[in-house]
C-alpha atoms as a PDB file:
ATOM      1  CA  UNK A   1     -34.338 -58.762-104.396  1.00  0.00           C
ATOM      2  CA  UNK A   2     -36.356 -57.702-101.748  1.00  0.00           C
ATOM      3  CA  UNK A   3     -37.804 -54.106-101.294  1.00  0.00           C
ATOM      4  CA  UNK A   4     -37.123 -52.562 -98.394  1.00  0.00           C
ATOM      5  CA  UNK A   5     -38.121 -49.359 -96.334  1.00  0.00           C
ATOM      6  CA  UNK A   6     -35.117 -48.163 -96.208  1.00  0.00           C
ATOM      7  CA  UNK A   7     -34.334 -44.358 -96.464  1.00  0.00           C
ATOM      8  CA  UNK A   8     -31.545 -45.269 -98.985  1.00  0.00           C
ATOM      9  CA  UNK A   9     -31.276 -48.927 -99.419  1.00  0.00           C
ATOM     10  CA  UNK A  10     -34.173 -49.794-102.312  1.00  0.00           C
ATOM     11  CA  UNK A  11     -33.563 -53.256-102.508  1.00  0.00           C
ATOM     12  CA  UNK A  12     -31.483 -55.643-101.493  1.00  0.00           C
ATOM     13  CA  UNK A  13     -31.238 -59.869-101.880  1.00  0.00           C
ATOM     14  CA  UNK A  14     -28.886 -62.641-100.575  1.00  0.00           C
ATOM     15  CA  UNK A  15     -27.524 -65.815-102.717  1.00  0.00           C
ATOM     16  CA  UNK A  16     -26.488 -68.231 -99.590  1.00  0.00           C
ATOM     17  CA  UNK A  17     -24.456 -70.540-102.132  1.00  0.00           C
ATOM     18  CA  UNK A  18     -22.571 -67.925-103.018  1.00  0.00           C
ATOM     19  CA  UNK A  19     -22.169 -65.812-100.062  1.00  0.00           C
ATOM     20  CA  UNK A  20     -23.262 -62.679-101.975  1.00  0.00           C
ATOM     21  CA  UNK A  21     -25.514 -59.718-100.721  1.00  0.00           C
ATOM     22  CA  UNK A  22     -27.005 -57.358-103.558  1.00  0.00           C
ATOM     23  CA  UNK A  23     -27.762 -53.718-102.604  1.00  0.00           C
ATOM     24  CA  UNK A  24     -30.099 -51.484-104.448  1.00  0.00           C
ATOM     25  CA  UNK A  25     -29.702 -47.663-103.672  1.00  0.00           C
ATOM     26  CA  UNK A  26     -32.152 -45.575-103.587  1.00  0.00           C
ATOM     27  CA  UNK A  27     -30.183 -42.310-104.402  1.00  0.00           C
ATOM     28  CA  UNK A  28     -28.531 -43.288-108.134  1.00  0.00           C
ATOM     29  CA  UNK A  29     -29.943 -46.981-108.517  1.00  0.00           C
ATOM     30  CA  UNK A  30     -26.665 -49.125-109.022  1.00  0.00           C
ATOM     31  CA  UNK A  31     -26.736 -52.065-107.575  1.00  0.00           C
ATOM     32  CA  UNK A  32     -23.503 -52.967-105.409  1.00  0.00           C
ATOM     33  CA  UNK A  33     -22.478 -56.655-104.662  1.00  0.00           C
ATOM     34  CA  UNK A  34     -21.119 -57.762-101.613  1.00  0.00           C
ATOM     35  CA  UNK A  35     -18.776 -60.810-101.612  1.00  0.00           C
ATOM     36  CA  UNK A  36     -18.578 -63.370 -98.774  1.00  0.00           C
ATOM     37  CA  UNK A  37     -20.631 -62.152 -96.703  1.00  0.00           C
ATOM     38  CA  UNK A  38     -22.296 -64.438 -93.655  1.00  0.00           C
ATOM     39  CA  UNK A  39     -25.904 -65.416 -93.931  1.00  0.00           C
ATOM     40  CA  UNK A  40     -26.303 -64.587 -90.322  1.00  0.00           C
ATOM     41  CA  UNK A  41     -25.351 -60.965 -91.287  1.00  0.00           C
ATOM     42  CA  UNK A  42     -28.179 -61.535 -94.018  1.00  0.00           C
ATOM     43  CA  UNK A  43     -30.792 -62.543 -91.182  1.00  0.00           C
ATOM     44  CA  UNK A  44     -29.534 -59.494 -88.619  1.00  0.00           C
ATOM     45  CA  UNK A  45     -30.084 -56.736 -91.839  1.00  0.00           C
ATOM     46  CA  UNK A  46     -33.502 -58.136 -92.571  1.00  0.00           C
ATOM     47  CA  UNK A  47     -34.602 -58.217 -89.218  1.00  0.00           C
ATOM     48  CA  UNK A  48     -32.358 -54.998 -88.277  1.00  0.00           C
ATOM     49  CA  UNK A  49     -34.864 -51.838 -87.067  1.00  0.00           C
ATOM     50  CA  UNK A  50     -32.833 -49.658 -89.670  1.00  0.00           C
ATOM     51  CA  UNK A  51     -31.070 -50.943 -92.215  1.00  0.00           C
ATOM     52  CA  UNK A  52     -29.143 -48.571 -93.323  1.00  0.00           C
ATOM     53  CA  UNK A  53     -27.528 -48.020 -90.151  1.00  0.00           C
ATOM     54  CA  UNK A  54     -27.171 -51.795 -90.113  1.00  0.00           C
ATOM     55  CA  UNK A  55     -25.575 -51.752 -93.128  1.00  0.00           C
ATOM     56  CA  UNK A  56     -23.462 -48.908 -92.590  1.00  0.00           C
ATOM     57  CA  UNK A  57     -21.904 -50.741 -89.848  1.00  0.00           C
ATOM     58  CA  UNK A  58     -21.404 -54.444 -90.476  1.00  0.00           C
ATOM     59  CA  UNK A  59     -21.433 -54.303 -94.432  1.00  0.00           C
ATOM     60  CA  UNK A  60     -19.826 -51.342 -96.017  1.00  0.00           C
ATOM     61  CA  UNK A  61     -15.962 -51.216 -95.835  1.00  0.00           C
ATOM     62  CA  UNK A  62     -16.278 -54.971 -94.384  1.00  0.00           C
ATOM     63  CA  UNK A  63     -16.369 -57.010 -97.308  1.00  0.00           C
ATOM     64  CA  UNK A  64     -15.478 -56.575-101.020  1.00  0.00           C
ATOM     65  CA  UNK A  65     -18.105 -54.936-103.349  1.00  0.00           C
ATOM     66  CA  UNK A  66     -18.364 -54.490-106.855  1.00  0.00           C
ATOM     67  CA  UNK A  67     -20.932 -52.202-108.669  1.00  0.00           C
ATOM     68  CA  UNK A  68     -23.394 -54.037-110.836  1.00  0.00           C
ATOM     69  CA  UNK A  69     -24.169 -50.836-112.673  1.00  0.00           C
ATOM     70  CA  UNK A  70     -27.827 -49.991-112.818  1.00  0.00           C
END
């Protein structure tokens, strides 16, 4: 995963093979998976000038997550 400089996002990491974006919060440190995601939506949130507000819109409530704990 790849450290970010996000206010709340800590980390986050992309599996193209399997469609799956890992987040890292800041805030509590559980990790949240992200299933099916695009890997264009992968480039546009690495490249995004905030990424939380990037993520906030095309990510959360868009896809299905799952908390990997901590």
């Amino acid at each position: 995963m790849n450290r970010t400089a996000a206010v709340h996002i800590a980390y986050m990491g992309y599996s193209a093979q399997d469609m799956l974006l890992e987040v890292q919060f800041h805030q509590d440190g559980r990790k949240y998976c992200y299933f099916e995601v695009p890997e264009e939506l992968w480039y546009r949130m690495k490249q995004a000038s905030s990424v939380d507000r990037f993520f906030n819109t095309f990510i959360l409530n868009q896809f299905e997550e799952q908390i990997r704990g901590l």
